[in-house]
Protein backbone atom coordinates (compact mmCIF):
# COMPACT_ATOMS: atom_id res chain seq x y z
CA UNK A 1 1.74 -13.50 -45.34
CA UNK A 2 -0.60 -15.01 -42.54
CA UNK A 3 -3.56 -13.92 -41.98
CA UNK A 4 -3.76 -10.87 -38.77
CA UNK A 5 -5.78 -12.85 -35.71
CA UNK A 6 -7.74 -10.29 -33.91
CA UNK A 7 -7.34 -9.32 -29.86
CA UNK A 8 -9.29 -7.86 -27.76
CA UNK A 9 -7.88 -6.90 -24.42
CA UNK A 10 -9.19 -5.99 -21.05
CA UNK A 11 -8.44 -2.54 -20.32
CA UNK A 12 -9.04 -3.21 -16.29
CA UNK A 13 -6.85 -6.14 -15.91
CA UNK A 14 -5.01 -6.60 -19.36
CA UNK A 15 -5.96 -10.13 -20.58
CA UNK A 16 -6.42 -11.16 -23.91
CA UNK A 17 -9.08 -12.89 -25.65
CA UNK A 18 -9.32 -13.77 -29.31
CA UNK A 19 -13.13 -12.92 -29.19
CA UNK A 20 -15.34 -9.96 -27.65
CA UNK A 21 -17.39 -10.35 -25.15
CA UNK A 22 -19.51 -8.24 -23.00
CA UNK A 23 -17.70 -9.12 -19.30
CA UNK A 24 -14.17 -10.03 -19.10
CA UNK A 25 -13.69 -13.90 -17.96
CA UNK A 26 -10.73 -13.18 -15.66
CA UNK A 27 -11.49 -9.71 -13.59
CA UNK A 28 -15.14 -10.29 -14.05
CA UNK A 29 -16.00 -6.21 -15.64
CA UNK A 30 -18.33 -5.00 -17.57
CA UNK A 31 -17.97 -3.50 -21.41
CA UNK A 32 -13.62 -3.47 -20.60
CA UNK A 33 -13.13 -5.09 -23.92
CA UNK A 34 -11.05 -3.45 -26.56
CA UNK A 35 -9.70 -3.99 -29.99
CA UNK A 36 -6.13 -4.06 -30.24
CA UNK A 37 -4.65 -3.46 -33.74
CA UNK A 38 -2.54 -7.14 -34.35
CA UNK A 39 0.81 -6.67 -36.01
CA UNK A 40 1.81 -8.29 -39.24
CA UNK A 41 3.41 -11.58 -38.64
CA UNK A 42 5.07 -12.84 -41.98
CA UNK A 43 5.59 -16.41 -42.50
CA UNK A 44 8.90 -17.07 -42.05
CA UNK A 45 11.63 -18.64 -39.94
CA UNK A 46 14.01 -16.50 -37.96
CA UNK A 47 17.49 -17.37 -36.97
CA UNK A 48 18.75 -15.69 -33.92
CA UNK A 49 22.18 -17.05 -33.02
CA UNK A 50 24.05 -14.93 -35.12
CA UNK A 51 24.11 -11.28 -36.24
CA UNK A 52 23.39 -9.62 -33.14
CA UNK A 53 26.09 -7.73 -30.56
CA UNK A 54 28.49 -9.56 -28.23
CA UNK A 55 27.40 -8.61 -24.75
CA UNK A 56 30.20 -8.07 -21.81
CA UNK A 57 29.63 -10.05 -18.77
CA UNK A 58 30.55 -8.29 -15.67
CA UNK A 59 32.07 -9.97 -12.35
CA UNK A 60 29.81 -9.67 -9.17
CA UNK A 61 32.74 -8.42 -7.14
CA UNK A 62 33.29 -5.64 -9.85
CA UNK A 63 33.41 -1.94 -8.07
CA UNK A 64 30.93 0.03 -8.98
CA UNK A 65 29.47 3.62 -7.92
CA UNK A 66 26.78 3.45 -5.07
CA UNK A 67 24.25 5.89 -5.81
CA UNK A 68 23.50 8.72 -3.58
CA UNK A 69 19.97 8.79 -2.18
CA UNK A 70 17.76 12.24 -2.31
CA UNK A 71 15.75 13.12 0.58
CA UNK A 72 12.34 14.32 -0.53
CA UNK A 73 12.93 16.76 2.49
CA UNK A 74 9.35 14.78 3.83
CA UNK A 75 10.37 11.92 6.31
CA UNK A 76 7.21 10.01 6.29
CA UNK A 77 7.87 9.67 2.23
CA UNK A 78 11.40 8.85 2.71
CA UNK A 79 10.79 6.16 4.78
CA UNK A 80 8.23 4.55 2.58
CA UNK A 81 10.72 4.68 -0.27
CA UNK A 82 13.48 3.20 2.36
CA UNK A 83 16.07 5.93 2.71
CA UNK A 84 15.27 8.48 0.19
CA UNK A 85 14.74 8.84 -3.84
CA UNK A 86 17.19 6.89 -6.18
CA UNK A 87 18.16 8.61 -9.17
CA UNK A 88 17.62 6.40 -12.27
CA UNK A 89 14.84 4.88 -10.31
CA UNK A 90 11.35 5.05 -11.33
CA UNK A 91 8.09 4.58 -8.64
CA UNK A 92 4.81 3.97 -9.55
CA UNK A 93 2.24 5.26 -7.14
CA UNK A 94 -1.78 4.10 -6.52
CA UNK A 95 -4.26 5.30 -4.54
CA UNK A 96 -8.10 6.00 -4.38
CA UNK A 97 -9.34 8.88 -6.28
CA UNK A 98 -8.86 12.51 -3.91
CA UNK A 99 -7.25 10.12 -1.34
CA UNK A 100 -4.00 12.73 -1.75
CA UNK A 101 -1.96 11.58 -4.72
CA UNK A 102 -1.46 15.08 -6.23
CA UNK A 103 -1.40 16.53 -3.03
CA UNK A 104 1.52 14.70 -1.80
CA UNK A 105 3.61 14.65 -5.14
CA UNK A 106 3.15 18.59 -5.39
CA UNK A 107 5.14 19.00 -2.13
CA UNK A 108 7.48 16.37 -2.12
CA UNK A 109 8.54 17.97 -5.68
CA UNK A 110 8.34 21.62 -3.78
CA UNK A 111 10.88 20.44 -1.17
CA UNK A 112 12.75 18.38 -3.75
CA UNK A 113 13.03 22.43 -5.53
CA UNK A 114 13.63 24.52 -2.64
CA UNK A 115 16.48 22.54 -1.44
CA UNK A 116 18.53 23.17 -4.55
CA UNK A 117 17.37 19.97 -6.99
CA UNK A 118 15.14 20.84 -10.30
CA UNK A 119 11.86 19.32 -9.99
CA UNK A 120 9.86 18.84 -13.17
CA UNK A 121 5.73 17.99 -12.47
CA UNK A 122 3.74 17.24 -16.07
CA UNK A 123 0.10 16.60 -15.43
CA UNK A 124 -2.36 15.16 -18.05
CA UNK A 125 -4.91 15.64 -16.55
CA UNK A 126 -5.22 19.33 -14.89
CA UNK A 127 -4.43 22.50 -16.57
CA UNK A 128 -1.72 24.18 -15.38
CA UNK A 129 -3.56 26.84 -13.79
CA UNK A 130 -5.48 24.19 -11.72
CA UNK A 131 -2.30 22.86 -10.07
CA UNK A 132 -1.33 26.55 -9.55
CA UNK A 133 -4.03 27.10 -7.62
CA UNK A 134 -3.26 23.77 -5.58
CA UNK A 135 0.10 25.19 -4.67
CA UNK A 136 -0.71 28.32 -3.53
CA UNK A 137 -3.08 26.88 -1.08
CA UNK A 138 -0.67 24.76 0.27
CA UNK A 139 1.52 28.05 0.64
CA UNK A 140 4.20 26.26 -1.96
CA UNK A 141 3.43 29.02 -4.46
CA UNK A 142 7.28 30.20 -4.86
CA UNK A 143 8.83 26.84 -4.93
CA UNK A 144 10.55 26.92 -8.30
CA UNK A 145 8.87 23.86 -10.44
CA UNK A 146 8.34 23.57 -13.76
CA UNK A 147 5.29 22.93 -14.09
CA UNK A 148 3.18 22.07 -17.38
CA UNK A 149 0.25 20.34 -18.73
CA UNK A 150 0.71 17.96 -21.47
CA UNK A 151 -0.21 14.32 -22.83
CA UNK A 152 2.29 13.66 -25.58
CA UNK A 153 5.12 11.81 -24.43
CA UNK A 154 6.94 12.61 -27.90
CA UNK A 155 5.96 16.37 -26.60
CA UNK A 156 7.44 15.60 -22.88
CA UNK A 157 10.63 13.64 -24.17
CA UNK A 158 11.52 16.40 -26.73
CA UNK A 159 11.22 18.81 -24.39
CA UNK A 160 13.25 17.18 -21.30
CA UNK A 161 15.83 15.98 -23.94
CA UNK A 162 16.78 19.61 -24.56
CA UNK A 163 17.48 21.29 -21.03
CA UNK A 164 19.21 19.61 -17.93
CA UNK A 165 17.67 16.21 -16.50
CA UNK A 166 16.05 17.49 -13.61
CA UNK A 167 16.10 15.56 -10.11
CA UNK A 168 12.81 14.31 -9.99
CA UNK A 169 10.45 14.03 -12.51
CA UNK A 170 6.58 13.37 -12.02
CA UNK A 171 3.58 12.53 -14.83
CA UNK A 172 -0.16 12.64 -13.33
CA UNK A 173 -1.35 10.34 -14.86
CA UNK A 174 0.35 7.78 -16.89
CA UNK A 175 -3.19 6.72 -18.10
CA UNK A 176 -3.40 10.03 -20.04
CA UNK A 177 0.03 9.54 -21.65
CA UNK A 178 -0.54 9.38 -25.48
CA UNK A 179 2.21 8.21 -27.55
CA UNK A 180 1.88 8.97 -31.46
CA UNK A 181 3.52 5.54 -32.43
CA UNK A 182 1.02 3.37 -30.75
CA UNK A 183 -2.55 2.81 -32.22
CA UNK A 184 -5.52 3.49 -29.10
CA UNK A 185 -6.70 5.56 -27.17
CA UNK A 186 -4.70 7.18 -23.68
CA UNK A 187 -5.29 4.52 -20.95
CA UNK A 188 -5.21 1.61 -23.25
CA UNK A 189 -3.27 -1.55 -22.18
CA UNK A 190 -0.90 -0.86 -25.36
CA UNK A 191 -0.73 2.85 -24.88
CA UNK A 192 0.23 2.46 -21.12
CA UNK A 193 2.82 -0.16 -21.81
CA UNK A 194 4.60 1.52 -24.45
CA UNK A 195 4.25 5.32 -22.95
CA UNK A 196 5.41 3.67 -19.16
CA UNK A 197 8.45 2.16 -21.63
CA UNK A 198 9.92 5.33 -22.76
CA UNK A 199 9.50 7.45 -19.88
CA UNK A 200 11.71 4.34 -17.78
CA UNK A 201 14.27 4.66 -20.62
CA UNK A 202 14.92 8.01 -20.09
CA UNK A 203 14.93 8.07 -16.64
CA UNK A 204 17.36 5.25 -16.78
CA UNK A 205 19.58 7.25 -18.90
CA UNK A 206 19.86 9.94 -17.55
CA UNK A 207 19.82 9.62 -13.55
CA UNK A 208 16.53 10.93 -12.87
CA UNK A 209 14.08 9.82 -10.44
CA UNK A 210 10.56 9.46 -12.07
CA UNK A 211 7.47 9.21 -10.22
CA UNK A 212 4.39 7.79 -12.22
CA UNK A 213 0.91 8.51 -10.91
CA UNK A 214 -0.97 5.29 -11.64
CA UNK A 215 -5.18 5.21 -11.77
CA UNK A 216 -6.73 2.31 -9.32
CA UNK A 217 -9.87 -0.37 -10.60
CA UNK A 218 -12.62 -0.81 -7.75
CA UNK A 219 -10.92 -3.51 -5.83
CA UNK A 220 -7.73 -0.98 -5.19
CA UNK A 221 -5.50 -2.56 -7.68
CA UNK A 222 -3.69 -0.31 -10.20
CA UNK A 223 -5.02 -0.16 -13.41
CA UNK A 224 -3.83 -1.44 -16.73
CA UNK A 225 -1.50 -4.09 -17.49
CA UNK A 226 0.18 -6.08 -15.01
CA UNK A 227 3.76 -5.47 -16.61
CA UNK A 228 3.56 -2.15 -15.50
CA UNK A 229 4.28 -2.80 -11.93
CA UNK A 230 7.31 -5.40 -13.20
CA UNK A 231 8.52 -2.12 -15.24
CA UNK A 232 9.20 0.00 -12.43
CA UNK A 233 11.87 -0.44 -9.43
CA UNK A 234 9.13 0.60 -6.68
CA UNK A 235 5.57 0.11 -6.42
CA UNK A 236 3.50 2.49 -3.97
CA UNK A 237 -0.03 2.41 -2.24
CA UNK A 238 -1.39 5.38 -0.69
CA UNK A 239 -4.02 4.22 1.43
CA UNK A 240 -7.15 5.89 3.69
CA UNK A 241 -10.43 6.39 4.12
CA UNK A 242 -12.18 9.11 2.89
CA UNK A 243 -14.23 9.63 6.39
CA UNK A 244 -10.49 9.65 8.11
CA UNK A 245 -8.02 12.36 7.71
CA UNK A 246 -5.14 9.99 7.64
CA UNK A 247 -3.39 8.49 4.89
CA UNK A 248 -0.83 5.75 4.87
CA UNK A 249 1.53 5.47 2.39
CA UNK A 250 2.91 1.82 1.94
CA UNK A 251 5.74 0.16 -0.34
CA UNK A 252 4.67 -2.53 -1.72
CA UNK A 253 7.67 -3.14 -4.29
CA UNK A 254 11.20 -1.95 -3.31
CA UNK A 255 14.26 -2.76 -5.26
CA UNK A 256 16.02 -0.56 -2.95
CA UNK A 257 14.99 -0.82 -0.40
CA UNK A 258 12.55 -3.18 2.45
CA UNK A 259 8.92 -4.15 1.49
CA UNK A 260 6.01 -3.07 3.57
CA UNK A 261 7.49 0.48 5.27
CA UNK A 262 4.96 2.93 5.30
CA UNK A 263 4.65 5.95 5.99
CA UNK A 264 1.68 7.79 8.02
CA UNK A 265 0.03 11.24 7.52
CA UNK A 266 -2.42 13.68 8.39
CA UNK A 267 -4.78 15.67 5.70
CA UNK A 268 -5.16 19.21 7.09
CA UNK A 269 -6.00 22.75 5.11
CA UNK A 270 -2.45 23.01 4.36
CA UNK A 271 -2.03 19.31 2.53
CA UNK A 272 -0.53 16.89 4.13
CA UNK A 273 1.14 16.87 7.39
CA UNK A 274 3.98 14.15 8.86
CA UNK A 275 2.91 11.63 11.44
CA UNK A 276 5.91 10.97 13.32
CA UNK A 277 4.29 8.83 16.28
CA UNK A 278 1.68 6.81 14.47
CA UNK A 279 0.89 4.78 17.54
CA UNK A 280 -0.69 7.93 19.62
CA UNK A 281 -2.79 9.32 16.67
CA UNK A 282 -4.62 5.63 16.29
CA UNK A 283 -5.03 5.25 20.05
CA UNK A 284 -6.05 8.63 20.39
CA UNK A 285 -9.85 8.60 22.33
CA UNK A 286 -9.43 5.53 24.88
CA UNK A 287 -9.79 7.63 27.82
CA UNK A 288 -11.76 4.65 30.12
CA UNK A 289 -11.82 0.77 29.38
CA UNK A 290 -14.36 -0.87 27.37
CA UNK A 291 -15.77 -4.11 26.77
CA UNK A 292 -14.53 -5.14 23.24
CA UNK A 293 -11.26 -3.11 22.89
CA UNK A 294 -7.68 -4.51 22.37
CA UNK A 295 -4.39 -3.26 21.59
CA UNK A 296 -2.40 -4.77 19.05
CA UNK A 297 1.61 -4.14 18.08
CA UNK A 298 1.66 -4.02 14.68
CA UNK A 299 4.73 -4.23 12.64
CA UNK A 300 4.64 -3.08 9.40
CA UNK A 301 8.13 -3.10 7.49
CA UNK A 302 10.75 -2.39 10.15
CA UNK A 303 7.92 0.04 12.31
CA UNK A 304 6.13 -0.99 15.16
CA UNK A 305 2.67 0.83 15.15
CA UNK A 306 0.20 0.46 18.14
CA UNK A 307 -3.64 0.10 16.90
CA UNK A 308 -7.09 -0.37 18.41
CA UNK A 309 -9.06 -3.60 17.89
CA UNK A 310 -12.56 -3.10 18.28
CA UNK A 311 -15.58 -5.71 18.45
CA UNK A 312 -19.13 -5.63 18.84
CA UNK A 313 -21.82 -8.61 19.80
CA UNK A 314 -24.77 -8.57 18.97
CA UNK A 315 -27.01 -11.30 20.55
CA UNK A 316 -29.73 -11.87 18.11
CA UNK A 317 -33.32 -14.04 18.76
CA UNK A 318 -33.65 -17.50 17.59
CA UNK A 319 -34.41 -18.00 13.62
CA UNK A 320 -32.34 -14.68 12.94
CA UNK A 321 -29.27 -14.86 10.29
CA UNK A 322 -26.33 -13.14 12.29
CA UNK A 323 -24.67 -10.63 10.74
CA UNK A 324 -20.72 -10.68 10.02
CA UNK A 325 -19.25 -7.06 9.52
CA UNK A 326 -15.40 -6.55 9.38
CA UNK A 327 -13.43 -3.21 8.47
CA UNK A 328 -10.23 -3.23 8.24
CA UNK A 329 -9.12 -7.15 8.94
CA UNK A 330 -9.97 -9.92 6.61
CA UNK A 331 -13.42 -11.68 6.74
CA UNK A 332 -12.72 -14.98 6.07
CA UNK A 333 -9.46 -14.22 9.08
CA UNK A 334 -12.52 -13.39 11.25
CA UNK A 335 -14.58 -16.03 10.27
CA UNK A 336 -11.69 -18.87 10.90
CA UNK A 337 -11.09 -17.39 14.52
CA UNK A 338 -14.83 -17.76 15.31
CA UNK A 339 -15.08 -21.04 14.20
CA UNK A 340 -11.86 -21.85 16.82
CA UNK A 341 -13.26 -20.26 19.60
CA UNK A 342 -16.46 -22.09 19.29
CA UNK A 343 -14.74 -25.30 18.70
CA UNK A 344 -11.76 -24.91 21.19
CA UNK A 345 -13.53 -22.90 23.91
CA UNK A 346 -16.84 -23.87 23.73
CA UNK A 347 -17.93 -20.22 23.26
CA UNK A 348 -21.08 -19.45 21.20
CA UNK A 349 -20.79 -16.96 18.16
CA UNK A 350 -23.53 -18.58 15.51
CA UNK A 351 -26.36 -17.06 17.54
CA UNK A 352 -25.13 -13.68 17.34
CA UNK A 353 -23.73 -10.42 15.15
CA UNK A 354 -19.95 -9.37 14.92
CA UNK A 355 -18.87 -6.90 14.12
CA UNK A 356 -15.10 -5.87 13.83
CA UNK A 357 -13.22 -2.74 13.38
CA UNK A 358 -9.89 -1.31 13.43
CA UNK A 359 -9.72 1.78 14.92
CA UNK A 360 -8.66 5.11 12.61
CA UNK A 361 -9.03 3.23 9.64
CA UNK A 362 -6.36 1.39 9.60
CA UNK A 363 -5.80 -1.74 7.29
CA UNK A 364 -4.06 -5.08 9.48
CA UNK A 365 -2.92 -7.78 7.64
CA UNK A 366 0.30 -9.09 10.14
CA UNK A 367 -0.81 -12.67 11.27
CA UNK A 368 -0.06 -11.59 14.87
CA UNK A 369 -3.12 -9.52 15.09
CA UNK A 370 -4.98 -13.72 15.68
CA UNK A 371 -5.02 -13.03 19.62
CA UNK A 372 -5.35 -9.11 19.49
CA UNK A 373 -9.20 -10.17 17.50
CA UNK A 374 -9.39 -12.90 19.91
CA UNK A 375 -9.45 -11.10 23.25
CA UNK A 376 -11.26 -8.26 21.99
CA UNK A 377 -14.23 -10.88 20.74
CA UNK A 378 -14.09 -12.74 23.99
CA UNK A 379 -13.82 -9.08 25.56
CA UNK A 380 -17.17 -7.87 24.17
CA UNK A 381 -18.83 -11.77 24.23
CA UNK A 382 -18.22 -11.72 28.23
CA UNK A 383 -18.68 -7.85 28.41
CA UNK A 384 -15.68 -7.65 30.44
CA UNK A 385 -13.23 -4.76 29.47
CA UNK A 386 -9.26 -5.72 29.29
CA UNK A 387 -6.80 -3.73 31.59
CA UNK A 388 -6.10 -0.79 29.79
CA UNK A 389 -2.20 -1.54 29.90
CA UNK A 390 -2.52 -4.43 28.20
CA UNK A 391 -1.49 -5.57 24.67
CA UNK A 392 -2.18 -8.43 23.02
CA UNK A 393 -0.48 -10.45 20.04
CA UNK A 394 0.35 -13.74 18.32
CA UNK A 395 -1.00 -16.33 15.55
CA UNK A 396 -3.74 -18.98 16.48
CA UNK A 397 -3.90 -22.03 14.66
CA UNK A 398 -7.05 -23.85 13.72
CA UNK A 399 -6.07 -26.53 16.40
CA UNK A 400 -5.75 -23.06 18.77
CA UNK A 401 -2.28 -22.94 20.00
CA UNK A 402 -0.79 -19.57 20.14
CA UNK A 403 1.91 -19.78 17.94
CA UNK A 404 5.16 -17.29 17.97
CA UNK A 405 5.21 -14.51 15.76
CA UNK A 406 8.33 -12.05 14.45
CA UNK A 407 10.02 -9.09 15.87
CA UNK A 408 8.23 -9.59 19.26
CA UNK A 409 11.21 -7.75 21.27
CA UNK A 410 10.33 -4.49 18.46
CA UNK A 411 6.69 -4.89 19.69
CA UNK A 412 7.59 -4.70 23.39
CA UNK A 413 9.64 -1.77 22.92
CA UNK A 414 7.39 -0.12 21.42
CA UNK A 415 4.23 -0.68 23.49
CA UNK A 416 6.38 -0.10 26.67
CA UNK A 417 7.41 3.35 25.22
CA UNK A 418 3.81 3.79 25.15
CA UNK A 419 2.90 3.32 28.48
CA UNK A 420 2.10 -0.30 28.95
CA UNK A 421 2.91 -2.24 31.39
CA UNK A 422 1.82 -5.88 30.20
CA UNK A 423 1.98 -8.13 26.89
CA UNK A 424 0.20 -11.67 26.38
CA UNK A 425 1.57 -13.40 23.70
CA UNK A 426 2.57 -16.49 22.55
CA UNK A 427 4.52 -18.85 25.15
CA UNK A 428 7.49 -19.11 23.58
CA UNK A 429 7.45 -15.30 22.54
CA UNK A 430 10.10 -12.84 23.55
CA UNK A 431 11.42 -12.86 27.11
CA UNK A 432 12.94 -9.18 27.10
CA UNK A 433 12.19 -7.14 29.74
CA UNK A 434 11.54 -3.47 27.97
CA UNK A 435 9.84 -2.48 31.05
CA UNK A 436 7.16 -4.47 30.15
CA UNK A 437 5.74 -7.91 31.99
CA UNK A 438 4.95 -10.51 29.34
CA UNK A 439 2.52 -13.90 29.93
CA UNK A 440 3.17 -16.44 27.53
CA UNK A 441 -0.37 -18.26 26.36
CA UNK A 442 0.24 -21.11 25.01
CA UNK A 443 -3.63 -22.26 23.95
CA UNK A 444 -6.74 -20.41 22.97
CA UNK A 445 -8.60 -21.39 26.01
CA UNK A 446 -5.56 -19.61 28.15
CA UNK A 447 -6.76 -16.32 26.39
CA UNK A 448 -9.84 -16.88 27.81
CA UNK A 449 -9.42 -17.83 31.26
CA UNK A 450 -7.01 -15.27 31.64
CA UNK A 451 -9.45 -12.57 30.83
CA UNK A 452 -12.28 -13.70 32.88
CA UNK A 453 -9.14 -14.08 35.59
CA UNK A 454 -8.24 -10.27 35.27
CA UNK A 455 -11.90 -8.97 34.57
C-alpha cells in the first residue's frame, strides 16, 4: 500500500499544497492553511472499460417537459434569476456581511409561502428564535415557513426525505453545513464540497429549487472552493454599500437564463423594498448643472440604467504626488483614459488629483462608460458644466477614436424616457430617433471641442 502524501489546502481560495506554510502562494492570506485527511490509495491498476452500466444516449430533438418557472412574488428577484425560480435548480448567493442576504431570502421564501408553495428556510447560523424575530419586523410573521436551525446535513436530508419536497428550499450558510462522513471542520474546502454535493442531489431529485447562502473573502469573491460555483446552475451577487441604502442584486451565472440582469432595491425599516425605475433613484439630487457631472446609459443584462459620473480636479503645486481616487469604475480604466487625453488632446492631468465617483454607489464595468469618464474629466478640468440633457457614451481606444458600443438604440430609449433630449456617442452609433438628437464623435479631441463648444 503506498504511502498517504499529506495536503494542506487553502480554506480562502481552495488550492493545494503538499507543504504548510504560513501565507497561501496563490490568494496571498494569512494562516488559511489546513490539513486535509489524504485517502488511501492502494497500489494497483484499475480497468475501467468493462463492468460498469450501459448509458442511453438521447436525441437532441427528443420532446421533453419544459419546466414551469415560480415567481418569487418579488420582481426585482425574478428578474435577476431571468424569469422566475426553476425547480430542480439550485442558486448560490454572495454578498458582503449585513449587506441583506437573510433579509432578502426571508421574504422571497414568505411570498414563495403565502402564495400557496411550501417554503422550507434552515439556518446554521441563527437560532430559530433570532430569525423569528427578523420576520416579525418585517411584518412576515404569519407567512407559513418552516423554519429551523440546524447544521447536519444527514439531520436536514432525513428530515426533508420524510414529508413533501417543498418549493423552495434555503440553507444560511452552506459554510456551517457539517456532514458526519467527511473529516474537518464546517467551512472546510472538503466539508463545503461534499455538504454543497448532497444538498444539489436532492434538489435535483426531487424538483426543488434550493437557494445556498454562500460567505464572501475580502476581495468579494465567494468563499471556499472554486467547484462550488461550477456545482450550481446560478451564481448570485448581492451588491451595495453599506453607507447607501441600495442593494443590487446581479446574476453572474445563469443556466437559465441571461448573464448580468440585476435587480435593484431599497433597504428601508420594513426590509427590502423593489426598485422598479432604477434610473431616477441614481439621478436623484441633480437639481442645477455642475462642473464634473455626466450621465451615462448603462446596460446591464437586457436593462438600461441611467447613472451619474462624477469627477473632481484637484490642481496640486509643483513637487506634489497627485492623488488617483476611483469608486466605483476601475483604476487602471481611469488611469488608461488619462494617459489618452494627455496624449491625444494635449490636456494636462500629471500635475493634478482625480478623483472619480459613481453616483449612489453604483459599480460600472460596461466599456461604454470610456466617454461618459471622459467628458465628465474634461468637464471638471475646464470647469465647464455639460447641458443637463445630455448623455454621454461609447469606448475610446488608446489611439482615441470613439469606437461603437452595443444596444445603443436600448440606451436612447431609455435616456429619452428620461427626459433627455441629446446623446454623444460614437459616430457610427445608433441613428434612431427615440425623441432624442444624437452627435456622432468620432475622436477624443471631438469630445473636447464639443464641450468647450456648448459650455
Amino acid at each position: 500500500m503506498a504511502k498517504p502524501k499529506r495536503r494542506y489546502v487553502c480554506q480562502a481560495c481552495g488550492s493545494i499544497s503538499h507543504r504548510w506554510q504560513g501565507q497561501c502562494a496563490d490568494c496571498g492570506e494569512w494562516n488559511s492553511l489546513g490539513e486535509e485527511a489524504p485517502q488511501t490509495v492502494f497500489a494497483q491498476k484499475h480497468d475501467l472499460s468493462s463492468g460498469g452500466r450501459p448509458i442511453v444516449f438521447e436525441p437532441l430533438d427528443m420532446p421533453g417537459v419544459t419546466p414551469q418557472r415560480r415567481g418569487t412574488g418579488l420582481a426585482e428577484f425574478d428578474r435577476a434569476l431571468g424569469g422566475g425560480l426553476v425547480p430542480g435548480s439550485a442558486i448560490l448567493m454572495g454578498g458582503d456581511p449585513g449587506i441583506g442576504k437573510s433579509t432578502l431570502l426571508l421574504q422571497a421564501a414568505a411570498r414563495v409561502a403565502m402564495s400557496g408553495g411550501s417554503a422550507v428556510y434552515i439556518s446554521g447560523e441563527e437560532a430559530a428564535g433570532q430569525v423569528r424575530l427578523r420576520s416579525e419586523r418585517l411584518g412576515l410573521a404569519a407567512a407559513p415557513i418552516q423554519l429551523a436551525a440546524a447544521t447536519s446535513v444527514r439531520d436536514i436530508l432525513t428530515t426533508l426525505g420524510g414529508m413533501e419536497p417543498p418549493a423552495l428550499l434555503v440553507i444560511d450558510s452552506i459554510q456551517t453545513m457539517h456532514s458526519d462522513q467527511i473529516e474537518g471542520a464546517p467551512g472546510t474546502v472538503s466539508q463545503v464540497r461534499g455538504c454543497a454535493f448532497e444538498l444539489i442531489r436532492y434538489a435535483k431529485e426531487n424538483g426543488v429549487a434550493l437557494v445556498l447562502v454562500g460567505h464572501v473573502t475580502k476581495d468579494g469573491s465567494i468563499a471556499g472552493p472554486r467547484v462550488l460555483e461550477h456545482m450550481v446552475d446560478v451564481v448570485m451577487s448581492f451588491e451595495g454599500e453599506r453607507s447607501h441604502q441600495y442593494r443590487i442584486l446581479r446574476s453572474l451565472k445563469n443556466r437559465f437564463g441571461p448573464v448580468d440582469e440585476i435587480g435593484v432595491f431599497a433597504m428601508a425599516g420594513a426590509g427590502l423594498e423593489e426598485v422598479g425605475n432604477p434610473s431616477m433613484l441614481f439621478l436623484s439630487g441633480r437639481d442645477q448643472p455642475v462642473a464634473g457631472s455626466a450621465v451615462f446609459p448603462a446596460i446591464e443584462g437586457t436593462r438600461p440604467v441611467l447613472v451619474e459620473i462624477q469627477a473632481l480636479i484637484v490642481r496640486l503645486a509643483s513637487g506634489a504626488t497627485p492623488r488617483r481616487a476611483v469608486v466605483g469604475w476601475d483604476n487602471g480604466r481611469l488611469a488608461m483614459l488619462l494617459a489618452v487625453l494627455e496624449a491625444r488632446c494635449g490636456l494636462n492631468f500629471s500635475s493634478a488629483e482625480v478623483y472619480l465617483n459613481v453616483a449612489g454607489g453604483y459599480r460600472l464595468g460596461d466599456p461604454a462608460a470610456d466617454l461618459a469618464v471622459a467628458a465628465a474629466l474634461v468637464s471638471a478640468l475646464a470647469d465647464r458644466p455639460l447641458a443637463a440633457d445630455a448623455v454621454w457614451f461609447g469606448e475610446v481606444s488608446l489611439a482615441g477614436e470613439i469606437r461603437n458600443v452595443s444596444h445603443a438604440g436600448l440606451r436612447l430609449r431609455e435616456a429619452g424616457k428620461l427626459g433627455f433630449r441629446r446623446a454623444s456617442g460614437p459616430a457610427d452609433g445608433a441613428g434612431a430617433d427615440h425623441g432624442v438628437r444624437y452627435d456622432g464623435l468620432a475622436f477624443l479631441p471631438n469630445l473636447v471641442d464639443r464641450i468647450m463648444a456648448d459650455a
